[in-house]
PDB file of N, CA and C in Angstrom:
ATOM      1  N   UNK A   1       4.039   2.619   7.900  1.00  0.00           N
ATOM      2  CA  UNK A   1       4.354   3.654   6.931  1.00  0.00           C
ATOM      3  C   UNK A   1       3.413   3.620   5.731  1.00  0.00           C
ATOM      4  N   UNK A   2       2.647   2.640   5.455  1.00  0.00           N
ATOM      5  CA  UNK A   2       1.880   2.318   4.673  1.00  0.00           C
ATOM      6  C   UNK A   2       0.570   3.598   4.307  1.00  0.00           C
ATOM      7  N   UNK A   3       0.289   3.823   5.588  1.00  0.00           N
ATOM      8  CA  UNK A   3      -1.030   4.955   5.874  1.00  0.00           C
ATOM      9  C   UNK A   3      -0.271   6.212   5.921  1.00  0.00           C
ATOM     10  N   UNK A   4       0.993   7.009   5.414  1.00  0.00           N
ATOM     11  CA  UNK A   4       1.699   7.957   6.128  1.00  0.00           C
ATOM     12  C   UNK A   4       0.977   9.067   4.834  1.00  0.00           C
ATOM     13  N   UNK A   5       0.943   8.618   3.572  1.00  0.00           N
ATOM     14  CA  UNK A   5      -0.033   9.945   2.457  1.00  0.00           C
ATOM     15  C   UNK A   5      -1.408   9.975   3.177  1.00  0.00           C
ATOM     16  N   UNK A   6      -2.170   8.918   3.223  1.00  0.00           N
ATOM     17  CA  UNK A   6      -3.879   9.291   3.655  1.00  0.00           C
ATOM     18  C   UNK A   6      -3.757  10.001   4.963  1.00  0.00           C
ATOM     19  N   UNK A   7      -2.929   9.562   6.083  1.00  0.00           N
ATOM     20  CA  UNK A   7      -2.861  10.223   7.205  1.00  0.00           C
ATOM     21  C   UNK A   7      -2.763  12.069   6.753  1.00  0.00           C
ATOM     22  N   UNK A   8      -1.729  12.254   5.828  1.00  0.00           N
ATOM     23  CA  UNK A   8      -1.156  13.953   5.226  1.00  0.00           C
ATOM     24  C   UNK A   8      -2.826  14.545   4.549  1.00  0.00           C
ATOM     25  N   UNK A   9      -3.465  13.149   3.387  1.00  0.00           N
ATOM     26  CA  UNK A   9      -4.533  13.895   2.882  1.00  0.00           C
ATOM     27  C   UNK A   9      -5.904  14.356   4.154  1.00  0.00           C
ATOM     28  N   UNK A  10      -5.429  13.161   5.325  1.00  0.00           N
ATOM     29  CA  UNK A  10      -6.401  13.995   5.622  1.00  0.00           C
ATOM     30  C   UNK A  10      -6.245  15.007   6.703  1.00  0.00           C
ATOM     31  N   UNK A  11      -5.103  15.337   6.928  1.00  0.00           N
ATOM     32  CA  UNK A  11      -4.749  16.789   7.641  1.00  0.00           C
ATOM     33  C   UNK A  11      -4.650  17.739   6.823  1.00  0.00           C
ATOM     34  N   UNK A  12      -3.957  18.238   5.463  1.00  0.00           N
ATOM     35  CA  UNK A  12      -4.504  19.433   4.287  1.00  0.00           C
ATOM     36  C   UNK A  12      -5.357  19.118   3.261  1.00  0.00           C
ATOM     37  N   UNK A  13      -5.741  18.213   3.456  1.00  0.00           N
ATOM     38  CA  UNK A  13      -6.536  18.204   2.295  1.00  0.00           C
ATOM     39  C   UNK A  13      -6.167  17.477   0.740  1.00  0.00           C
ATOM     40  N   UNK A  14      -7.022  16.775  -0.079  1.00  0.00           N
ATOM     41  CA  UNK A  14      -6.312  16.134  -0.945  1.00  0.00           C
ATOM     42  C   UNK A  14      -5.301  16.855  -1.740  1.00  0.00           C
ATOM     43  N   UNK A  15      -5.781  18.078  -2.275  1.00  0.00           N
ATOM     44  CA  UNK A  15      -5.370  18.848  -3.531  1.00  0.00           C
ATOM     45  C   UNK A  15      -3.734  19.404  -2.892  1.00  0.00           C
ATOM     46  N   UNK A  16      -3.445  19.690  -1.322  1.00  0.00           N
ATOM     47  CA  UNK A  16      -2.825  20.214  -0.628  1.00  0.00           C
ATOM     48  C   UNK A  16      -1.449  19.892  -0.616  1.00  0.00           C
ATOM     49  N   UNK A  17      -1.368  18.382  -0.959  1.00  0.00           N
ATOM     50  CA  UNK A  17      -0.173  17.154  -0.120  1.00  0.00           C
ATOM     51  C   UNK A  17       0.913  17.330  -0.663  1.00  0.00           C
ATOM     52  N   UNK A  18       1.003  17.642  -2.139  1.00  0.00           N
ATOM     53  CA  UNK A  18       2.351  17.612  -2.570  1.00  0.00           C
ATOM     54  C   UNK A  18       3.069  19.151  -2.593  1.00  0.00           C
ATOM     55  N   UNK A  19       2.014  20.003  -2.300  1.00  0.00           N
ATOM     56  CA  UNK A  19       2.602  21.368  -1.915  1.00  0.00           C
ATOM     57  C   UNK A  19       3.526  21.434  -0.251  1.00  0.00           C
ATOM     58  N   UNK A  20       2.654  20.651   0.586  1.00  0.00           N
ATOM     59  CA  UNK A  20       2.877  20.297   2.400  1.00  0.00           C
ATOM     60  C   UNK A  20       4.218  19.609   2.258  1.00  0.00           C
ATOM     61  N   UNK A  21       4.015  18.938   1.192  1.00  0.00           N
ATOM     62  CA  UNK A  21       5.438  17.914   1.497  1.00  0.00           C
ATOM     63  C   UNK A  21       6.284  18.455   0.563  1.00  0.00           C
ATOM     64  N   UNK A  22       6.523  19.061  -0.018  1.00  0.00           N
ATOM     65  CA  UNK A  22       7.976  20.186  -0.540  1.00  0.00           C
ATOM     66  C   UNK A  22       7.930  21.092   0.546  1.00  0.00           C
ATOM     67  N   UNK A  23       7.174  21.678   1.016  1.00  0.00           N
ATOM     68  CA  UNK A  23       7.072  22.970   1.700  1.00  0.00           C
ATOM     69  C   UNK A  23       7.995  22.274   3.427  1.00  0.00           C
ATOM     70  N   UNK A  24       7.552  21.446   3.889  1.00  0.00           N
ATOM     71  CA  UNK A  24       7.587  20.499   5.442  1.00  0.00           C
ATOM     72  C   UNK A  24       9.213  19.956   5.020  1.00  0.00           C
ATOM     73  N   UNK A  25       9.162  19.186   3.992  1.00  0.00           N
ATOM     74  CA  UNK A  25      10.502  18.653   3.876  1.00  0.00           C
ATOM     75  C   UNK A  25      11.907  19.054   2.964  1.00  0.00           C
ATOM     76  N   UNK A  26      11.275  19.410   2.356  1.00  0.00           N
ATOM     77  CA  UNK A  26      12.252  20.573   1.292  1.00  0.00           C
ATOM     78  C   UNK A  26      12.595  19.245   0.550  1.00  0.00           C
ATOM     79  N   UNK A  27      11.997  18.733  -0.427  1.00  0.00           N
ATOM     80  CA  UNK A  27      11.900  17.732  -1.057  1.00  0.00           C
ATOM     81  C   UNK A  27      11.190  17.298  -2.029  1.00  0.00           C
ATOM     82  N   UNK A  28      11.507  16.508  -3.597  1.00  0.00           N
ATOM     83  CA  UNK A  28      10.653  16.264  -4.385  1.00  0.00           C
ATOM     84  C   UNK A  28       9.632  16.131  -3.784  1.00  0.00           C
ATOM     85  N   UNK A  29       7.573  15.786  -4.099  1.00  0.00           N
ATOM     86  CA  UNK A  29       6.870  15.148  -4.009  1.00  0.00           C
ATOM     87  C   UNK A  29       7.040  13.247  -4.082  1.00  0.00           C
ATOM     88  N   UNK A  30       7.794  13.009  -5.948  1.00  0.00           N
ATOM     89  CA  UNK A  30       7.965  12.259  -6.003  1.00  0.00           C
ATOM     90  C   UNK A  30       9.011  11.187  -5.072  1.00  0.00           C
ATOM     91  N   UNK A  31      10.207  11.840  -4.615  1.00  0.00           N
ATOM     92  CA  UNK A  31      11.187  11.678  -3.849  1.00  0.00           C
ATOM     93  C   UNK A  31      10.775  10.952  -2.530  1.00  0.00           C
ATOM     94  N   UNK A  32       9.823  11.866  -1.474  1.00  0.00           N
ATOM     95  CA  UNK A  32       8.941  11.621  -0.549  1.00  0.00           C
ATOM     96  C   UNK A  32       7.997  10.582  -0.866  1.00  0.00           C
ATOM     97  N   UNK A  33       7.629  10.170  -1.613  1.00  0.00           N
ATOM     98  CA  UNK A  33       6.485   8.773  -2.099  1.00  0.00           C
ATOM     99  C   UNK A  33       7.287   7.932  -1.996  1.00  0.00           C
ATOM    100  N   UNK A  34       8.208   7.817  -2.761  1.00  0.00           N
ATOM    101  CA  UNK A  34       9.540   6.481  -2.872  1.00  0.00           C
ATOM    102  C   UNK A  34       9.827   6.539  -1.777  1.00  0.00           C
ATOM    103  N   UNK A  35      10.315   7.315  -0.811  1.00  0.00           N
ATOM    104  CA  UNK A  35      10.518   7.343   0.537  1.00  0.00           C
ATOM    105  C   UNK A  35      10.070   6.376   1.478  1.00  0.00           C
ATOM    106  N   UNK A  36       8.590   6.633   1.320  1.00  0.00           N
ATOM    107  CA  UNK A  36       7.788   6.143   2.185  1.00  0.00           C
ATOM    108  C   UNK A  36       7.418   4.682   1.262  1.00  0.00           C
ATOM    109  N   UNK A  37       7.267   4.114   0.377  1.00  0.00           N
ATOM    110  CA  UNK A  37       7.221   3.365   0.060  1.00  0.00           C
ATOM    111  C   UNK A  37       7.776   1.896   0.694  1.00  0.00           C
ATOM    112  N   UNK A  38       9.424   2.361   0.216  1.00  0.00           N
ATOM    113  CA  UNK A  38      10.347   1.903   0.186  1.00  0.00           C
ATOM    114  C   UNK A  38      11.037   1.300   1.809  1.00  0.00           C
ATOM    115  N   UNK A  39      10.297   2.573   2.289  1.00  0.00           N
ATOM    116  CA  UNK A  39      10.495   2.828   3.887  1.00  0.00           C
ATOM    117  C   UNK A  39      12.107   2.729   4.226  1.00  0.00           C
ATOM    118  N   UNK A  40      12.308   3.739   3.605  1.00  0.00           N
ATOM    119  CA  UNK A  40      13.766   4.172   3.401  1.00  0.00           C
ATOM    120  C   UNK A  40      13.988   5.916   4.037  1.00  0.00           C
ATOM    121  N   UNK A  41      13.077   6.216   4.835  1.00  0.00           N
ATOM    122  CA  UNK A  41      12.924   7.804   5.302  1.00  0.00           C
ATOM    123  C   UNK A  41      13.753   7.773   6.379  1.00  0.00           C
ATOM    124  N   UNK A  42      14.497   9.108   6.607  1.00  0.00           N
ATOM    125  CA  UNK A  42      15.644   9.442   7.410  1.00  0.00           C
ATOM    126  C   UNK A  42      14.771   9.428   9.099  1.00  0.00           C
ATOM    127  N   UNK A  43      15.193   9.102   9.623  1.00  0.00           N
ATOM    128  CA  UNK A  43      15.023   9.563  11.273  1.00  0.00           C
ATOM    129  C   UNK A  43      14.554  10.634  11.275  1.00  0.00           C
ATOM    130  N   UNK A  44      15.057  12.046  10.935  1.00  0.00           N
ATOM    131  CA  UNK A  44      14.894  12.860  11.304  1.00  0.00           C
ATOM    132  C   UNK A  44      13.438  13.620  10.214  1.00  0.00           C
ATOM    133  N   UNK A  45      12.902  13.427   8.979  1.00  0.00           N
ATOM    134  CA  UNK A  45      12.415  13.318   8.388  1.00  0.00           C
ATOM    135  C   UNK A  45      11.093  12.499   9.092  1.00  0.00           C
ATOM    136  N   UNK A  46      11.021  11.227   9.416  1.00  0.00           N
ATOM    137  CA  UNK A  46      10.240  10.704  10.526  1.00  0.00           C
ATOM    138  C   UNK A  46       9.189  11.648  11.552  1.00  0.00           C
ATOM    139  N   UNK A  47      10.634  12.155  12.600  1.00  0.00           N
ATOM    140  CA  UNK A  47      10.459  13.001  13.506  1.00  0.00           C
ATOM    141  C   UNK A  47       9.417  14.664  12.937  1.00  0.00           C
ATOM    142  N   UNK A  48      10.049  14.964  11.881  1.00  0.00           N
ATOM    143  CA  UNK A  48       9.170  16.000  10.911  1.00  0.00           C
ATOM    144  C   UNK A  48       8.242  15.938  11.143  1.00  0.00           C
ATOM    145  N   UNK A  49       7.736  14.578  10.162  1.00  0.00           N
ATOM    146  CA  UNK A  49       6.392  14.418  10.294  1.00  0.00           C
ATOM    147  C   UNK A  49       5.559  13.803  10.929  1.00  0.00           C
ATOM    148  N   UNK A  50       6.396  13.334  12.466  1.00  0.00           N
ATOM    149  CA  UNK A  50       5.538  12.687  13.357  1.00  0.00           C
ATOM    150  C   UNK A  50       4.900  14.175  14.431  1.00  0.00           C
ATOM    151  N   UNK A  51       5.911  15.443  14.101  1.00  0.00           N
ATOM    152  CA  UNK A  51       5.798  16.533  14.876  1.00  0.00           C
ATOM    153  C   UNK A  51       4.193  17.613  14.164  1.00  0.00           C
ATOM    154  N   UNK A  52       4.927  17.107  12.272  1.00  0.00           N
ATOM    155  CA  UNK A  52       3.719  18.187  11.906  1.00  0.00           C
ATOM    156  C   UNK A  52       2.436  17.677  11.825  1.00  0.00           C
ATOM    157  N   UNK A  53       1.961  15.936  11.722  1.00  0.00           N
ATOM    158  CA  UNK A  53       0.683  15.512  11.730  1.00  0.00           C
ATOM    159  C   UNK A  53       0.281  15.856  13.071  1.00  0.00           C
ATOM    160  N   UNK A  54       1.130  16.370  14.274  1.00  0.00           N
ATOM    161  CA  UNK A  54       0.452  15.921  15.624  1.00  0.00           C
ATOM    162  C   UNK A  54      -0.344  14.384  15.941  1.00  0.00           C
ATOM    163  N   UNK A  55       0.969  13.588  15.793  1.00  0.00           N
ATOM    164  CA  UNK A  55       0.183  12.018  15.745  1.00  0.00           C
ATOM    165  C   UNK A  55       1.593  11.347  16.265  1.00  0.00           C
ATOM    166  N   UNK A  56       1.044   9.974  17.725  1.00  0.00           N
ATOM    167  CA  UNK A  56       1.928   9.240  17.444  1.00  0.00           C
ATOM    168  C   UNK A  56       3.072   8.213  16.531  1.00  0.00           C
ATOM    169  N   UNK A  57       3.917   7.648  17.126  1.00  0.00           N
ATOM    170  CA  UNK A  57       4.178   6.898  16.391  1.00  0.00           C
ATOM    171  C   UNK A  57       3.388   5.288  16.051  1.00  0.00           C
ATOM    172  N   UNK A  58       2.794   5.261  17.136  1.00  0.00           N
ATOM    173  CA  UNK A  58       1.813   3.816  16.772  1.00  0.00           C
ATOM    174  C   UNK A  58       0.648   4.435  15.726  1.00  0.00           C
ATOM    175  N   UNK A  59       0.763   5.550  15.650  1.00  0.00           N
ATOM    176  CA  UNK A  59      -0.286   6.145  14.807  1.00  0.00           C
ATOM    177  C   UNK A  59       0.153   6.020  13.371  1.00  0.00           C
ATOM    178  N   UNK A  60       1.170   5.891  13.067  1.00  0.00           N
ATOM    179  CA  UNK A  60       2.161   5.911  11.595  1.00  0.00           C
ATOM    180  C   UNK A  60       1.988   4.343  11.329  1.00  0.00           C
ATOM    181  N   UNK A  61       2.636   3.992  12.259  1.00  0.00           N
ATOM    182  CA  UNK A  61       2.497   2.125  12.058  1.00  0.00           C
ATOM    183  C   UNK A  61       1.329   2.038  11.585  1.00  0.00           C
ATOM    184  N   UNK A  62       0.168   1.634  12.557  1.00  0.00           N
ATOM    185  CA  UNK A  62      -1.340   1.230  12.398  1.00  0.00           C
ATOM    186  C   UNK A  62      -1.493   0.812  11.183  1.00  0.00           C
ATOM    187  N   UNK A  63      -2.151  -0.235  10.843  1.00  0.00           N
ATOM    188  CA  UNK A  63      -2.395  -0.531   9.104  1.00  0.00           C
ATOM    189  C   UNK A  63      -4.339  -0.573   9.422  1.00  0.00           C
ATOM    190  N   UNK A  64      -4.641   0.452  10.129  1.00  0.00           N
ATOM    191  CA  UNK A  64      -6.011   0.487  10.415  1.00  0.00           C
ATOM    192  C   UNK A  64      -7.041   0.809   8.496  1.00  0.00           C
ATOM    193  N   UNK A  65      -6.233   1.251   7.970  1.00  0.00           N
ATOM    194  CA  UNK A  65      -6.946   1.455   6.695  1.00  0.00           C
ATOM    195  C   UNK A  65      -5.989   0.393   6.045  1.00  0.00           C
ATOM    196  N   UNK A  66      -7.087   0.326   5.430  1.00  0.00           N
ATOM    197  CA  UNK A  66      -7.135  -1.701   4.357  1.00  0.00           C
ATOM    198  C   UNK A  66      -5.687  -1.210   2.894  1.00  0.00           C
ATOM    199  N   UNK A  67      -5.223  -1.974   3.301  1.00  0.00           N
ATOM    200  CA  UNK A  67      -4.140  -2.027   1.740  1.00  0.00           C
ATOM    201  C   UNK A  67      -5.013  -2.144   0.204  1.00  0.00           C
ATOM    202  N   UNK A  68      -4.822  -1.104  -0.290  1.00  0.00           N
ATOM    203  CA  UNK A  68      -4.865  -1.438  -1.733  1.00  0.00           C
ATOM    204  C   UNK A  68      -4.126  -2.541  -2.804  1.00  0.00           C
ATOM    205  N   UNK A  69      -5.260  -3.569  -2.937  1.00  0.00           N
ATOM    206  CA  UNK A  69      -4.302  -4.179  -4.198  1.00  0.00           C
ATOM    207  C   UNK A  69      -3.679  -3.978  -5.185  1.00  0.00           C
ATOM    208  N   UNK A  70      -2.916  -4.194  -5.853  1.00  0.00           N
ATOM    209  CA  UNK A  70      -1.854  -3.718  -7.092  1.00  0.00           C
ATOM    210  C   UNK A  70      -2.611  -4.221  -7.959  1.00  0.00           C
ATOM    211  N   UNK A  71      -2.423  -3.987  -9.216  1.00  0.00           N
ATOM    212  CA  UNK A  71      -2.983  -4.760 -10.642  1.00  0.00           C
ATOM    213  C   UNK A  71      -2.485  -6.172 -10.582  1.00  0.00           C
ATOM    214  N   UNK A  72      -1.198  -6.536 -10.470  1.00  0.00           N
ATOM    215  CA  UNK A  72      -0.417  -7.763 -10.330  1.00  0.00           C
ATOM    216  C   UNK A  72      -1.254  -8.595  -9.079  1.00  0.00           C
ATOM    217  N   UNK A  73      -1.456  -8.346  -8.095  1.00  0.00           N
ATOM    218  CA  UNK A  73      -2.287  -8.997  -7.137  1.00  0.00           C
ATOM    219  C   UNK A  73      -3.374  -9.314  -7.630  1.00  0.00           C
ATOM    220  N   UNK A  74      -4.323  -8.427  -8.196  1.00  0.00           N
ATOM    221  CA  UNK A  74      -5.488  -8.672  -8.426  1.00  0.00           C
ATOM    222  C   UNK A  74      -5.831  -9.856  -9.552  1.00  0.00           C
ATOM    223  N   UNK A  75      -4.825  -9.790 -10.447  1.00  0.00           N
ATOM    224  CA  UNK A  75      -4.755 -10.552 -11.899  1.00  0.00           C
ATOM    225  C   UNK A  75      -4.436 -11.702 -11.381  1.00  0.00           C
ATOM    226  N   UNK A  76      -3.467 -12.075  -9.901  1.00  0.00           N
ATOM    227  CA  UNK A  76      -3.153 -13.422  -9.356  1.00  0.00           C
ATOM    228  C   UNK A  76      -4.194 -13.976  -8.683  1.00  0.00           C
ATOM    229  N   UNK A  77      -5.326 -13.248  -8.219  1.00  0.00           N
ATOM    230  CA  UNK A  77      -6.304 -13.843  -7.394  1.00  0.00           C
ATOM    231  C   UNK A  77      -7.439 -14.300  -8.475  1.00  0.00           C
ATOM    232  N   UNK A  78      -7.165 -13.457  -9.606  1.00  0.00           N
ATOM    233  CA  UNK A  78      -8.126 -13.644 -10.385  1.00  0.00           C
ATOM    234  C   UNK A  78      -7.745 -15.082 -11.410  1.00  0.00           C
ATOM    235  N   UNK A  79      -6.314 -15.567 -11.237  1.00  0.00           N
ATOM    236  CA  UNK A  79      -6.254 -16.365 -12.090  1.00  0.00           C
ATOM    237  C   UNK A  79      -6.307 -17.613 -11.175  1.00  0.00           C
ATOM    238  N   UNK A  80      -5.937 -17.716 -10.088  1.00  0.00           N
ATOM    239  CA  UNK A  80      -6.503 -18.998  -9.134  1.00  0.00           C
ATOM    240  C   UNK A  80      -7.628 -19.623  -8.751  1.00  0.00           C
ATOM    241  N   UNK A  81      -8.455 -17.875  -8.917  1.00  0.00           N
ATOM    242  CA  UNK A  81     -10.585 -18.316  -9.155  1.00  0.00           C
ATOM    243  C   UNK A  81     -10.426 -19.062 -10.364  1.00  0.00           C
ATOM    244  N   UNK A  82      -9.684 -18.676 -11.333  1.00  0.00           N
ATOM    245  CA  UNK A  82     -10.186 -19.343 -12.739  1.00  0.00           C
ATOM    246  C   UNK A  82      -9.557 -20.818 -12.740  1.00  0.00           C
ATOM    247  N   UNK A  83      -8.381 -21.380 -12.207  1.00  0.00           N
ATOM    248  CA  UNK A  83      -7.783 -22.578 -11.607  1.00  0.00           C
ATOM    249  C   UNK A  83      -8.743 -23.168 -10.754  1.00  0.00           C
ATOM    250  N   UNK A  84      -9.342 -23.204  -9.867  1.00  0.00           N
ATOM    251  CA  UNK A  84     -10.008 -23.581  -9.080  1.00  0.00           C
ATOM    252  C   UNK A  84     -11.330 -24.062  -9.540  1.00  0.00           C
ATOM    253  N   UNK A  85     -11.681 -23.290 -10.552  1.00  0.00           N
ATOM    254  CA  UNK A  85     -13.125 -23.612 -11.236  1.00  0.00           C
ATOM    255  C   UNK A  85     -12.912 -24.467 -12.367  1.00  0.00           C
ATOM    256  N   UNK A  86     -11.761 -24.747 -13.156  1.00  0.00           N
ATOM    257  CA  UNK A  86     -11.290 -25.498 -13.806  1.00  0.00           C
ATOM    258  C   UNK A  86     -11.544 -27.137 -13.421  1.00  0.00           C
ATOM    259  N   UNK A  87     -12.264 -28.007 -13.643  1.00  0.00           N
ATOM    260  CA  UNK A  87     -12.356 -29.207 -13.598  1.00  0.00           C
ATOM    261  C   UNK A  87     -11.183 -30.259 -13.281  1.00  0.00           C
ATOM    262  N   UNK A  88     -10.308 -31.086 -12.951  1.00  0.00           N
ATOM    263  CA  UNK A  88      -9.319 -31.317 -13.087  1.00  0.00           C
ATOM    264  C   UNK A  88      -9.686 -33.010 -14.457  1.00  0.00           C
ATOM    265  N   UNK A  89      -8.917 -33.428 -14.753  1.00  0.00           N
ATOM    266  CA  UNK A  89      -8.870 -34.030 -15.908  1.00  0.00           C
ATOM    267  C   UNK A  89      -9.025 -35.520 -15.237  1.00  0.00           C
ATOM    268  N   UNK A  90      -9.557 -36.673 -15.360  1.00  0.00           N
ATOM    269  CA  UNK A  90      -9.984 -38.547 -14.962  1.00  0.00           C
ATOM    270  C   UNK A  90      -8.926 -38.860 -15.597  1.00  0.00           C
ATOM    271  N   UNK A  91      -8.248 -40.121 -15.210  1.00  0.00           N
ATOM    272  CA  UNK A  91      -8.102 -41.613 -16.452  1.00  0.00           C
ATOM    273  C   UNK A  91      -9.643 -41.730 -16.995  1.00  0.00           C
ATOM    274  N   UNK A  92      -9.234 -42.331 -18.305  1.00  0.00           N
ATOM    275  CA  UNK A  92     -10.364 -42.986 -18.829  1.00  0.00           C
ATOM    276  C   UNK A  92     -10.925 -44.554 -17.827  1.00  0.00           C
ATOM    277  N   UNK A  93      -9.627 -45.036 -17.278  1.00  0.00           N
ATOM    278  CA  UNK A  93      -9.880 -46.041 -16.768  1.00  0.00           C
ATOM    279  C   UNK A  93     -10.902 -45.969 -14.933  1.00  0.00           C
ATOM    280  N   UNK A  94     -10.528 -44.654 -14.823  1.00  0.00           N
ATOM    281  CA  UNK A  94     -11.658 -44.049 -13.600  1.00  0.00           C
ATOM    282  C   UNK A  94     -12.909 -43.736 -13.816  1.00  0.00           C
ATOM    283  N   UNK A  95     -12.702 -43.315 -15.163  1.00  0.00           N
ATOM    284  CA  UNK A  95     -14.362 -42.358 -15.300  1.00  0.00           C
ATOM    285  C   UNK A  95     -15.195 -43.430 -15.766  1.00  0.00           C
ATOM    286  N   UNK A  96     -14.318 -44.944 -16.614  1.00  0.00           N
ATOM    287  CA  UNK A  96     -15.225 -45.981 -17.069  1.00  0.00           C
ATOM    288  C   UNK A  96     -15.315 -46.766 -16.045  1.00  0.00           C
ATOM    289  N   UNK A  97     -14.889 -47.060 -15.039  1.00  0.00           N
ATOM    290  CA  UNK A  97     -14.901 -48.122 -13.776  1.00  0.00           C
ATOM    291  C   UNK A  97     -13.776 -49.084 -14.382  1.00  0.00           C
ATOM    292  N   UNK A  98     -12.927 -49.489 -15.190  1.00  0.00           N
ATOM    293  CA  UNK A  98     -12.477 -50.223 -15.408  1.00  0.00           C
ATOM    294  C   UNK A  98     -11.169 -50.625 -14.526  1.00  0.00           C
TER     295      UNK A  98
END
């Protein structure tokens, strides 16, 4: 469900999607995002739009296009590079041989 907007942008078009998806589902835009997010979409809603992309269902699954990171992800990878490059701290009694 992850790919289910890029799959829509690229059957109408970018500018198109949130007109297709009030128009297809009789439904907020916003409503339909949380939807699919959440992956909380009705069966029959599913079926909708497995009928109007003309696309299987292994076609919906597929995570063939790469996940976008969140800000929160990115700031965590970025703070473990900075952990990692961090030195870790001796005894004095190691670093002198004593």
């Amino acid at each position: 469900m992850q790919n289910t907007l890029l799959l829509i942008k690229n059957k109408v078009g970018h500018g198109n999607v949130r007109k297709w998806v009030e128009d297809t589902f009789g439904m907020d835009y916003r409503t339909f995002v949380y939807q699919v997010r959440e992956e909380t979409m009705r069966y029959r809603d599913i079926l909708k739009l497995l009928k109007a992309l003309d696309i299987d269902f292994e076609d919906l699954r597929q995570n063939k296009y790469s996940k976008v990171k969140t800000y929160v992800d990115r700031q965590k990878e970025e703070k473990q590079a900075e952990e990692e490059q961090i030195p870790k701290t001796e005894k004095l009694s190691d670093a002198f041989g004593f």
